[in-house]
C-alpha atoms as a PDB file:
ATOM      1  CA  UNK A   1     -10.668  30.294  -7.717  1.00  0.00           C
ATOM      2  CA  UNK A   2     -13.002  33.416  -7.744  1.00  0.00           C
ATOM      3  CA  UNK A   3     -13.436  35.992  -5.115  1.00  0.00           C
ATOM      4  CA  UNK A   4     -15.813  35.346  -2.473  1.00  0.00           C
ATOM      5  CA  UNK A   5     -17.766  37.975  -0.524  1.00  0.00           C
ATOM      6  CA  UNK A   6     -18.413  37.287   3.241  1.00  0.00           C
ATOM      7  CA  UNK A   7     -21.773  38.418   4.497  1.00  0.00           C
ATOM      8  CA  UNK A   8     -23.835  36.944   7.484  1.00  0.00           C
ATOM      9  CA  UNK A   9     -26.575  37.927  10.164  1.00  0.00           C
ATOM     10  CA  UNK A  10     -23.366  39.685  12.433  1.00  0.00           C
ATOM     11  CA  UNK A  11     -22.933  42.066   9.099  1.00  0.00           C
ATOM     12  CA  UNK A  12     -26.811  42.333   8.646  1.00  0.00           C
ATOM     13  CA  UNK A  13     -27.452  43.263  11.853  1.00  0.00           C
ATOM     14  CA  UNK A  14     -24.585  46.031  11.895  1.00  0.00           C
ATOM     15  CA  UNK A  15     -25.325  47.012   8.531  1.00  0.00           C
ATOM     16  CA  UNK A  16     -21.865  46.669   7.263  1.00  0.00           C
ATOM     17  CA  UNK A  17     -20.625  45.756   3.768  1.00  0.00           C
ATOM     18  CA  UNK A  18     -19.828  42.299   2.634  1.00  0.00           C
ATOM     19  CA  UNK A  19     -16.159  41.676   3.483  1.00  0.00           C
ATOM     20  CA  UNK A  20     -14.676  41.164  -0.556  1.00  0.00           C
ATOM     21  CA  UNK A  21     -11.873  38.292  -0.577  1.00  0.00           C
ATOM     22  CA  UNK A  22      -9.599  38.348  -3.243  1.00  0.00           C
ATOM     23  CA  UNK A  23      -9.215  35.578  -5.309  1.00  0.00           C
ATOM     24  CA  UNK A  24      -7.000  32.337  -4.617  1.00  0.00           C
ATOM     25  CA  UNK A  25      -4.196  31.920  -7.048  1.00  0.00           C
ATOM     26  CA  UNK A  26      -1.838  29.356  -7.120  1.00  0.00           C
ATOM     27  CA  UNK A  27      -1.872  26.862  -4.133  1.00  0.00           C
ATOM     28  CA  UNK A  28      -3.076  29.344  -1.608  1.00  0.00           C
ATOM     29  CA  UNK A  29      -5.894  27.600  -0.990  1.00  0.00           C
ATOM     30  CA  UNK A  30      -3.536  24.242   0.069  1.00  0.00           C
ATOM     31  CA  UNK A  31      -1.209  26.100   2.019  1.00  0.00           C
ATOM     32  CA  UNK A  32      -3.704  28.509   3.802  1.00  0.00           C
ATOM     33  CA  UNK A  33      -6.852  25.782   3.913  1.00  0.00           C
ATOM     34  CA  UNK A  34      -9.749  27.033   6.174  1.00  0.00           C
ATOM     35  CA  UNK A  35     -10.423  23.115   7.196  1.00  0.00           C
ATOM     36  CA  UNK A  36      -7.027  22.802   9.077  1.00  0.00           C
ATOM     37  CA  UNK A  37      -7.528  26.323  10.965  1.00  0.00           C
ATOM     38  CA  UNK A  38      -9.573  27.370  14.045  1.00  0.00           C
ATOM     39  CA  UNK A  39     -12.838  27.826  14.099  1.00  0.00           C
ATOM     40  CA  UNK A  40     -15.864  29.351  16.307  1.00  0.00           C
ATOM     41  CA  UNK A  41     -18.101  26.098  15.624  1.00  0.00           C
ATOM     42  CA  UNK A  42     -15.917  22.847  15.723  1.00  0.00           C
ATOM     43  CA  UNK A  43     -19.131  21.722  13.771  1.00  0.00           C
ATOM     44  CA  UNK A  44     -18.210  23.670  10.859  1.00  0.00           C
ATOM     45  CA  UNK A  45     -15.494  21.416   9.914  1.00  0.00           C
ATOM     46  CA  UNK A  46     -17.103  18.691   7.753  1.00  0.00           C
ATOM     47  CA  UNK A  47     -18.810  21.006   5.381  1.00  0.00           C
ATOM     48  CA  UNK A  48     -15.616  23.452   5.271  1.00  0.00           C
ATOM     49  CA  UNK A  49     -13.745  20.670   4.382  1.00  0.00           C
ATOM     50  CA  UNK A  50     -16.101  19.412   2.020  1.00  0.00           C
ATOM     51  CA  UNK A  51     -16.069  23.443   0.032  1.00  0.00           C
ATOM     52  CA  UNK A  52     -12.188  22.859   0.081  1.00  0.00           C
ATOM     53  CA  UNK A  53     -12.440  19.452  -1.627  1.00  0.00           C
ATOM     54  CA  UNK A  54     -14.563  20.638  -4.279  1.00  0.00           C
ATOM     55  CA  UNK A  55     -13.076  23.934  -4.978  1.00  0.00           C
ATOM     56  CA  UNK A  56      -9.572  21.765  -4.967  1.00  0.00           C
ATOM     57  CA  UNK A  57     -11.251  19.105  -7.473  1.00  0.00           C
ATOM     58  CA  UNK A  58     -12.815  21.923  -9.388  1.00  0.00           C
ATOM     59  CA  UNK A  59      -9.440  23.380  -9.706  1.00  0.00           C
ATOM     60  CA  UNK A  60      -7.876  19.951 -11.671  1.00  0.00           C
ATOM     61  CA  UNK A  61     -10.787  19.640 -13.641  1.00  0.00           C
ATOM     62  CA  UNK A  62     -10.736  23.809 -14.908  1.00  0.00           C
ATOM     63  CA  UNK A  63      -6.536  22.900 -15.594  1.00  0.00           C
ATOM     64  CA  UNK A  64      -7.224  19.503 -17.915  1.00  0.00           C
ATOM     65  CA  UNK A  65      -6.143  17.969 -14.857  1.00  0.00           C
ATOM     66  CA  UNK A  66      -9.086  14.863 -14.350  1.00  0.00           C
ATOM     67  CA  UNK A  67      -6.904  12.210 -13.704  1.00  0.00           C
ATOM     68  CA  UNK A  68      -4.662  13.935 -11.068  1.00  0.00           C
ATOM     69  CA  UNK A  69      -7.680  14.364  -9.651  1.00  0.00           C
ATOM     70  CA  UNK A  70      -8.818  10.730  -9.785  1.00  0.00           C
ATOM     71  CA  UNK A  71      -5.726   9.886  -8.207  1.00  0.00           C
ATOM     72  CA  UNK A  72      -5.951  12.265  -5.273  1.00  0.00           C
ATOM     73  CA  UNK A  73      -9.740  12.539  -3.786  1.00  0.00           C
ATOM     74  CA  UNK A  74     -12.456   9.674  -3.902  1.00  0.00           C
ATOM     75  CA  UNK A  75     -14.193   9.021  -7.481  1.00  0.00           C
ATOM     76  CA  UNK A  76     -17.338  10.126  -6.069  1.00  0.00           C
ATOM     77  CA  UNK A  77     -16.115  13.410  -4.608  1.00  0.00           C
ATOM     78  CA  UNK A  78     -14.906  13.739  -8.522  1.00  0.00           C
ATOM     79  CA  UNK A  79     -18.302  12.685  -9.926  1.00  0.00           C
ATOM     80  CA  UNK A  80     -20.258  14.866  -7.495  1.00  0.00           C
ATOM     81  CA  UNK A  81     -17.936  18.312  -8.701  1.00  0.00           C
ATOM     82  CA  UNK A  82     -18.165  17.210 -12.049  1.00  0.00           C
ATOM     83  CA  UNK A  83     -21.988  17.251 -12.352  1.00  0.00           C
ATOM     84  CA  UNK A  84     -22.011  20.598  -9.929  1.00  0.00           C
ATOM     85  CA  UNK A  85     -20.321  21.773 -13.277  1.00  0.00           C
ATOM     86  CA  UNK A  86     -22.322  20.490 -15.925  1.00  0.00           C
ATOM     87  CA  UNK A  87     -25.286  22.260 -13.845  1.00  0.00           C
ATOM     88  CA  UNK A  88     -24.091  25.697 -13.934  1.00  0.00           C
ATOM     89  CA  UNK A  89     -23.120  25.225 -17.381  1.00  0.00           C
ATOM     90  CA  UNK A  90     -26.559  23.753 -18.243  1.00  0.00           C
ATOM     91  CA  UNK A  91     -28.271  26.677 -16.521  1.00  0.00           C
ATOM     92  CA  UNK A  92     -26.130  28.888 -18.977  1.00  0.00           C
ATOM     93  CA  UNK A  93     -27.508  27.173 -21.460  1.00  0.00           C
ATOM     94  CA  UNK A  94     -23.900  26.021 -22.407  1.00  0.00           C
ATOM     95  CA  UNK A  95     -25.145  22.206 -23.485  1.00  0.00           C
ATOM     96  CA  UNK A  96     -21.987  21.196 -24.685  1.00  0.00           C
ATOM     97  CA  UNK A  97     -19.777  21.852 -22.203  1.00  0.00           C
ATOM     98  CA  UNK A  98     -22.654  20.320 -19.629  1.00  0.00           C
ATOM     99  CA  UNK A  99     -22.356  17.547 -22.071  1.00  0.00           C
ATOM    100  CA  UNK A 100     -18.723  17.240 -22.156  1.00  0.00           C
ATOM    101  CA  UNK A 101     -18.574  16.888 -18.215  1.00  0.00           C
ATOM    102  CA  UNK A 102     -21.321  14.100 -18.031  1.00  0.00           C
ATOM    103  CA  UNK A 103     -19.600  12.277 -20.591  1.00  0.00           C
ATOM    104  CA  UNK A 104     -16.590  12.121 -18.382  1.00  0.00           C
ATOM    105  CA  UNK A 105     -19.007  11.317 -15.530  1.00  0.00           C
ATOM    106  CA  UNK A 106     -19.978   8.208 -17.426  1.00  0.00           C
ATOM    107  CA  UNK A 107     -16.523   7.032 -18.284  1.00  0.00           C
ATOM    108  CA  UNK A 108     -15.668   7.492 -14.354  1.00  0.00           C
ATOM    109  CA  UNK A 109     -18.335   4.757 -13.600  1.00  0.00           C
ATOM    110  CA  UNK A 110     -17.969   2.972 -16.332  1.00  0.00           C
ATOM    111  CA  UNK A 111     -13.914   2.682 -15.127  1.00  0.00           C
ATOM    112  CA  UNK A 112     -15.262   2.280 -11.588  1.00  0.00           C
ATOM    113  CA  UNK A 113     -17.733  -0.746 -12.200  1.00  0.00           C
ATOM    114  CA  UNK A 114     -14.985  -2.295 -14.509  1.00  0.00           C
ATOM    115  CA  UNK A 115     -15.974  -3.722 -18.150  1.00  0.00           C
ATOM    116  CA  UNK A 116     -18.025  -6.469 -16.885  1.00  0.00           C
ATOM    117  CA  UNK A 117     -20.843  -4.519 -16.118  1.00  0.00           C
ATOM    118  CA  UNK A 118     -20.761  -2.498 -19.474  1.00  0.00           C
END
């Protein structure tokens, strides 16, 4: 996972420097996740456990890991990172790999809906 910078209105209005985090390597991100700690706005947690499912999914999907994946978090959570992905990649103009991830999107609902529908 990359390394994040942490910047908000407290930092603006003190005119400090982004706080640099560095990366998360192995399964630091598991054993340390920001959903399960405390937090200043209990209303944080859906969406901070929503970044920690995608950057988790993201993770399985960088390591050829799609199925593990499948197997762990909701097929639409999956979907949902999966075309995240092919957007960055389209918007560096990298249309095959974009490609390559819809493609899988496809044969996720096309597994989901069963052959009947096909």
């Amino acid at each position: 996972v990359r390394p994040h910078a942490l910047f908000g209105t407290r930092e603006l209005k003190l005119r400090e420097a982004p706080l640099l985090l560095a990366p998360l390597q192995g399964d630091m991100l598991q054993n340390c996740n920001p959903a399960k700690g405390q937090l200043s706005k209990e209303e944080d947690r859906p969406t901070i456990e929503r970044h920690v499912r995608e950057l988790l999914v993201a993770d399985y999907i960088r390591k050829g890991q799609l199925q593990r994946a499948l197997e762990l978090y909701d097929y639409e959570h999956v979907i949902n990172v999966l075309e995240q992905l092919a957007n960055v990649h389209k918007i560096q103009c990298q249309y095959s790999l974009e490609m390559d991830l819809l493609v899988k999107v496809l044969e996720i609902q096309i597994q989901h809906l069963g052959h009947d529908h096909v």
